[in-house]
C-alpha atoms as a PDB file:
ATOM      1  CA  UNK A   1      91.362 -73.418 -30.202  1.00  0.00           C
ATOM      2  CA  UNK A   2      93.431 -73.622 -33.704  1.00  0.00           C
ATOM      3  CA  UNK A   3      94.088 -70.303 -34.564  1.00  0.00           C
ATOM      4  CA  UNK A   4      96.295 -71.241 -37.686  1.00  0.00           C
ATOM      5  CA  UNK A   5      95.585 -73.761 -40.803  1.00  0.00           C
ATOM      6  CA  UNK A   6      97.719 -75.221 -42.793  1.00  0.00           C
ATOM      7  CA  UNK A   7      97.022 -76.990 -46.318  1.00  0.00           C
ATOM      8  CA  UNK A   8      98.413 -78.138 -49.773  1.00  0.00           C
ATOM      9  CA  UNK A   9     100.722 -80.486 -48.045  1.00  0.00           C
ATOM     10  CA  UNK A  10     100.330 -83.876 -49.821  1.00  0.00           C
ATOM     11  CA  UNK A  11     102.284 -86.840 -51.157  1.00  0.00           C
ATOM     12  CA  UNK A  12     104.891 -85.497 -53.922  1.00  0.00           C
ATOM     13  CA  UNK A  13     107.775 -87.588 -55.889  1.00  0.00           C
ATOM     14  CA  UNK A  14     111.067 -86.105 -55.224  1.00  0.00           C
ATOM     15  CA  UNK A  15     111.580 -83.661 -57.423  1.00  0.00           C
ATOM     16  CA  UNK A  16     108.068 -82.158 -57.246  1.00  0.00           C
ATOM     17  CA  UNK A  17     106.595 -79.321 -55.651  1.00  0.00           C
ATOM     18  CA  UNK A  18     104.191 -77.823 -53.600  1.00  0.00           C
ATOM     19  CA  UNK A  19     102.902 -74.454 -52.452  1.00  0.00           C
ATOM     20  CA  UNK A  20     101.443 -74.544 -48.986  1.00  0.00           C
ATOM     21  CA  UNK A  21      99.338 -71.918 -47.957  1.00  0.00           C
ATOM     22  CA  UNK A  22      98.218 -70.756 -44.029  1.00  0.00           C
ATOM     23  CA  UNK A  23      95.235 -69.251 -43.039  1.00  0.00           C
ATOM     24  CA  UNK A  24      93.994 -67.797 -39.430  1.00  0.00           C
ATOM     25  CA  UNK A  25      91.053 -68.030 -37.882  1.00  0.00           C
ATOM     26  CA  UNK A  26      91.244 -64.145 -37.472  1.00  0.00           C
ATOM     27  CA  UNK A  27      92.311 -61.730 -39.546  1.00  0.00           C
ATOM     28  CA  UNK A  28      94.545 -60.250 -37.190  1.00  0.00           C
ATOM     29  CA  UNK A  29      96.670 -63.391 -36.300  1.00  0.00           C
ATOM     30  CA  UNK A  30      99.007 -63.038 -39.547  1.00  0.00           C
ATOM     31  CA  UNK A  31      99.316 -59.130 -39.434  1.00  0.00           C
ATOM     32  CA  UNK A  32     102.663 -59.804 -37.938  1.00  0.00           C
ATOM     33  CA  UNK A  33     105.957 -58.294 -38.636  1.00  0.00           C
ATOM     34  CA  UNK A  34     107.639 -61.645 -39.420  1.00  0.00           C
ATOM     35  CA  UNK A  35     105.637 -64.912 -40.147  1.00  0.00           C
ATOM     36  CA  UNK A  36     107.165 -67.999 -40.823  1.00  0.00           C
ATOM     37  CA  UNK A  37     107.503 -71.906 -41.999  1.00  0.00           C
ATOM     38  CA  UNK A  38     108.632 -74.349 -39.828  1.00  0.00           C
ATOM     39  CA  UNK A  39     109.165 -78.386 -40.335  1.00  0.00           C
ATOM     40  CA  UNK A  40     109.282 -81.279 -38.193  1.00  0.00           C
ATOM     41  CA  UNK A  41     110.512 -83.993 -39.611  1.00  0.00           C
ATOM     42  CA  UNK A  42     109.838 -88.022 -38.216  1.00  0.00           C
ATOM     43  CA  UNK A  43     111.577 -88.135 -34.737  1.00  0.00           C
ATOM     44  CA  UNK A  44     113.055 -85.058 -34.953  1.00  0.00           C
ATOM     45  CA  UNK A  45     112.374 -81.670 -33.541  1.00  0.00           C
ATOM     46  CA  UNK A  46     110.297 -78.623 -35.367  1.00  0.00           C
ATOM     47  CA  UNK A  47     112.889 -76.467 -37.272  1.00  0.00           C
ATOM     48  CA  UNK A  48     112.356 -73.116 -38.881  1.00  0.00           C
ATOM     49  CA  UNK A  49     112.345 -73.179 -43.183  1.00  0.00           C
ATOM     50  CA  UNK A  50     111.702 -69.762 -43.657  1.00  0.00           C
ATOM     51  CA  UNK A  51     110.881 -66.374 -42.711  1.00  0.00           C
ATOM     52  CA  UNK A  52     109.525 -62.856 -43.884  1.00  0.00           C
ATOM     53  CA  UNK A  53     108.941 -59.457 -43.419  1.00  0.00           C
ATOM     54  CA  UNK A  54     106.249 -57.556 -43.348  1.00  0.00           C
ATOM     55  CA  UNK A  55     106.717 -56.181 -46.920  1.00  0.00           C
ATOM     56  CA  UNK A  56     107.933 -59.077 -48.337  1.00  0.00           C
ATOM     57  CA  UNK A  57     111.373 -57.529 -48.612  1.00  0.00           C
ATOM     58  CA  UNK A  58     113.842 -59.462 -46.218  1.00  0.00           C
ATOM     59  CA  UNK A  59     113.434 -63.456 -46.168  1.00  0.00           C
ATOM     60  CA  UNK A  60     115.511 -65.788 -44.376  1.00  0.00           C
ATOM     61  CA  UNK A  61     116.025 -69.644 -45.523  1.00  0.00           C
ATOM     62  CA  UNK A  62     117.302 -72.336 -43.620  1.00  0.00           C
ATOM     63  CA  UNK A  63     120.410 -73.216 -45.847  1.00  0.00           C
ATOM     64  CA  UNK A  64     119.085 -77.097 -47.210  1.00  0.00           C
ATOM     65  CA  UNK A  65     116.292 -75.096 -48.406  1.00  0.00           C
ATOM     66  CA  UNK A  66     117.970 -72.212 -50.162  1.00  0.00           C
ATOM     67  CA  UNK A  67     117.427 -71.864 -53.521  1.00  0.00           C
ATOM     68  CA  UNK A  68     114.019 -74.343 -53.952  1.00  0.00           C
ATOM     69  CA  UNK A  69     111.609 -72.707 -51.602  1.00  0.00           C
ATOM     70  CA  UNK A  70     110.571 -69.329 -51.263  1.00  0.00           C
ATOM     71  CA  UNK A  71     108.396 -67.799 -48.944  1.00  0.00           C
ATOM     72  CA  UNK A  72     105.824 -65.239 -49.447  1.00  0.00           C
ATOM     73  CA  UNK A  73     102.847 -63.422 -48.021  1.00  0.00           C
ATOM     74  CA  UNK A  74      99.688 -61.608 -49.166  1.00  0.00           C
ATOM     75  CA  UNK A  75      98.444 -59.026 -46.390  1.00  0.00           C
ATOM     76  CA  UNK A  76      95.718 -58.312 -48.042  1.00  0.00           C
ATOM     77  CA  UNK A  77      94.402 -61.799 -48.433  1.00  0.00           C
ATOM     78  CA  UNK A  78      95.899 -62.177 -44.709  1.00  0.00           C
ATOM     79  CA  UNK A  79      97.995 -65.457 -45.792  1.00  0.00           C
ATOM     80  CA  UNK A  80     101.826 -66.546 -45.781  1.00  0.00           C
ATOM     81  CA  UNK A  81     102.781 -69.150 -48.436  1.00  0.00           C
ATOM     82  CA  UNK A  82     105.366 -71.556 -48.839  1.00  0.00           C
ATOM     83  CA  UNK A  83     106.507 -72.230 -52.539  1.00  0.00           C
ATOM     84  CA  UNK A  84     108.532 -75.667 -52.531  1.00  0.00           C
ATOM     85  CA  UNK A  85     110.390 -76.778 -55.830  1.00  0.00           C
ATOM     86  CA  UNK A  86     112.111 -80.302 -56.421  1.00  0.00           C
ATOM     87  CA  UNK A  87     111.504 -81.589 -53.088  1.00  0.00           C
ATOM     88  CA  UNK A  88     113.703 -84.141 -52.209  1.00  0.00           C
ATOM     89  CA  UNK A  89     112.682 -87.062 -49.247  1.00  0.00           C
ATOM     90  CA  UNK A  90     114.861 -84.459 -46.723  1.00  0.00           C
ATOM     91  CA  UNK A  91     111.443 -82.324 -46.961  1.00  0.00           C
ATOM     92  CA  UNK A  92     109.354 -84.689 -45.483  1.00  0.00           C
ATOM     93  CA  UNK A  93     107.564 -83.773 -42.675  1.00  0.00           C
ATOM     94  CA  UNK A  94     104.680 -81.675 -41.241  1.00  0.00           C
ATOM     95  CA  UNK A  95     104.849 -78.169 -41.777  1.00  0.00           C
ATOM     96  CA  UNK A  96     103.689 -75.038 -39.855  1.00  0.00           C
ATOM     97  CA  UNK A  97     103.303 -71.285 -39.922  1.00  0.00           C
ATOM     98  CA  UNK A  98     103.728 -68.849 -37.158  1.00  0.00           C
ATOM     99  CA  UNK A  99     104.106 -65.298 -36.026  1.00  0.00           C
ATOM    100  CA  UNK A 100     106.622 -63.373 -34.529  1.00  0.00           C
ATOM    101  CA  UNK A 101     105.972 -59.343 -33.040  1.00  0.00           C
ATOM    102  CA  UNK A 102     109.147 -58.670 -35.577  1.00  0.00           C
ATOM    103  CA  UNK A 103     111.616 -59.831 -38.229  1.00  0.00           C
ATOM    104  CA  UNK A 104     114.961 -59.717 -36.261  1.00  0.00           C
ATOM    105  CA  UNK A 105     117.360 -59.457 -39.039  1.00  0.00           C
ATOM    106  CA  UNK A 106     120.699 -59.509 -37.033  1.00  0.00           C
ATOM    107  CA  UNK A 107     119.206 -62.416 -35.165  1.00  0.00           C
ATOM    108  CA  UNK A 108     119.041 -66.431 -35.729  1.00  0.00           C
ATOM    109  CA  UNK A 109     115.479 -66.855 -37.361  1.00  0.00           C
ATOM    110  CA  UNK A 110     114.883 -69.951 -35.087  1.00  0.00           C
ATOM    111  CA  UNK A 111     115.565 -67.530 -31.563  1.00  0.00           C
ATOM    112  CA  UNK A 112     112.798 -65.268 -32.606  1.00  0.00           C
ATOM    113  CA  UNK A 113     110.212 -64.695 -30.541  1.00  0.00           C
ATOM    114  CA  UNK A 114     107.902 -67.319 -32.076  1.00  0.00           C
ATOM    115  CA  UNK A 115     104.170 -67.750 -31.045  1.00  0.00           C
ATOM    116  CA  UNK A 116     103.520 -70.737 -28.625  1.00  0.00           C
ATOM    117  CA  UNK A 117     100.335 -71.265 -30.725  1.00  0.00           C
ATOM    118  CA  UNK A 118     100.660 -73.822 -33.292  1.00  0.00           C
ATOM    119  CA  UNK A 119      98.076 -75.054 -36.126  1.00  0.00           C
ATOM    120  CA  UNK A 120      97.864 -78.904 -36.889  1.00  0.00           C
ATOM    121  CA  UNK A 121     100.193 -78.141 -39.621  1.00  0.00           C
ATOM    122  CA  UNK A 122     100.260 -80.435 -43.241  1.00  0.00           C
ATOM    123  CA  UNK A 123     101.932 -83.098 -44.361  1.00  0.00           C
ATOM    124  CA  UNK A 124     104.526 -83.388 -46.975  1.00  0.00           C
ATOM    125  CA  UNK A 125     105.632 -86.774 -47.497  1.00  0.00           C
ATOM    126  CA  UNK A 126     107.996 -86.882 -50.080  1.00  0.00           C
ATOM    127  CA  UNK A 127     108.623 -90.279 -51.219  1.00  0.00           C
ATOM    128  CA  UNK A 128     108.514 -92.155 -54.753  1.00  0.00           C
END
């Protein structure tokens, strides 16, 4: 069973934005050290956007993403969220959230130790 949802994906013009926002069927599933956004763009493999620690304090971007998305995460409302600003067609895809046991700072983000459970994700076309 889907253990993690997705949503506010959605057509956008470039240069819009989105914030997409992932819930678990259980509270437990994001109280994670590290959680994270991932991509997969049309014919082309799922790729790690973002990642965070536990307190919010250490992120990680992918660099085509670096300075128009940011990545953060309520504990309390047991959600991770993806802020996405001027989008540009490169965005387009379907995007996910996972978990990882812990936020591996001296390590690639997209080696972590990534769950093998993944939600059904939500679209982000981003087209005019």
């Amino acid at each position: 069973q889907v253990q993690l949802a997705e949503s506010g994906g959605g057509l956008v013009q470039p240069g819009g934005s989105l914030r997409l926002s992932c819930a678990a069927s259980e509270r437990s599933i994001l109280n994670k050290d590290a959680l994270g956004w991932f991509r997969q763009a049309p014919g082309k493999e799922r790729e790690v956007v973002a990642a965070i620690s536990w307190l919010g304090g250490s992120t990680v971007y992918t660099d085509s993403v670096k300075g128009r998305f940011t990545i953060s995460r309520d504990n309390a409302k047991d959600a991770v969220y993806l802020q996405m600003n001027d989008l540009t067609p490169a965005d387009t895809g379907v995007y996910y959230c996972n978990t990882a046991r812990a936020y591996y700072a001296n390590a690639d983000v997209g080696s972590w130790p990534w769950s093998e459970y993944w939600g059904q994700g939500t679209q982000v076309p981003v087209s005019s």
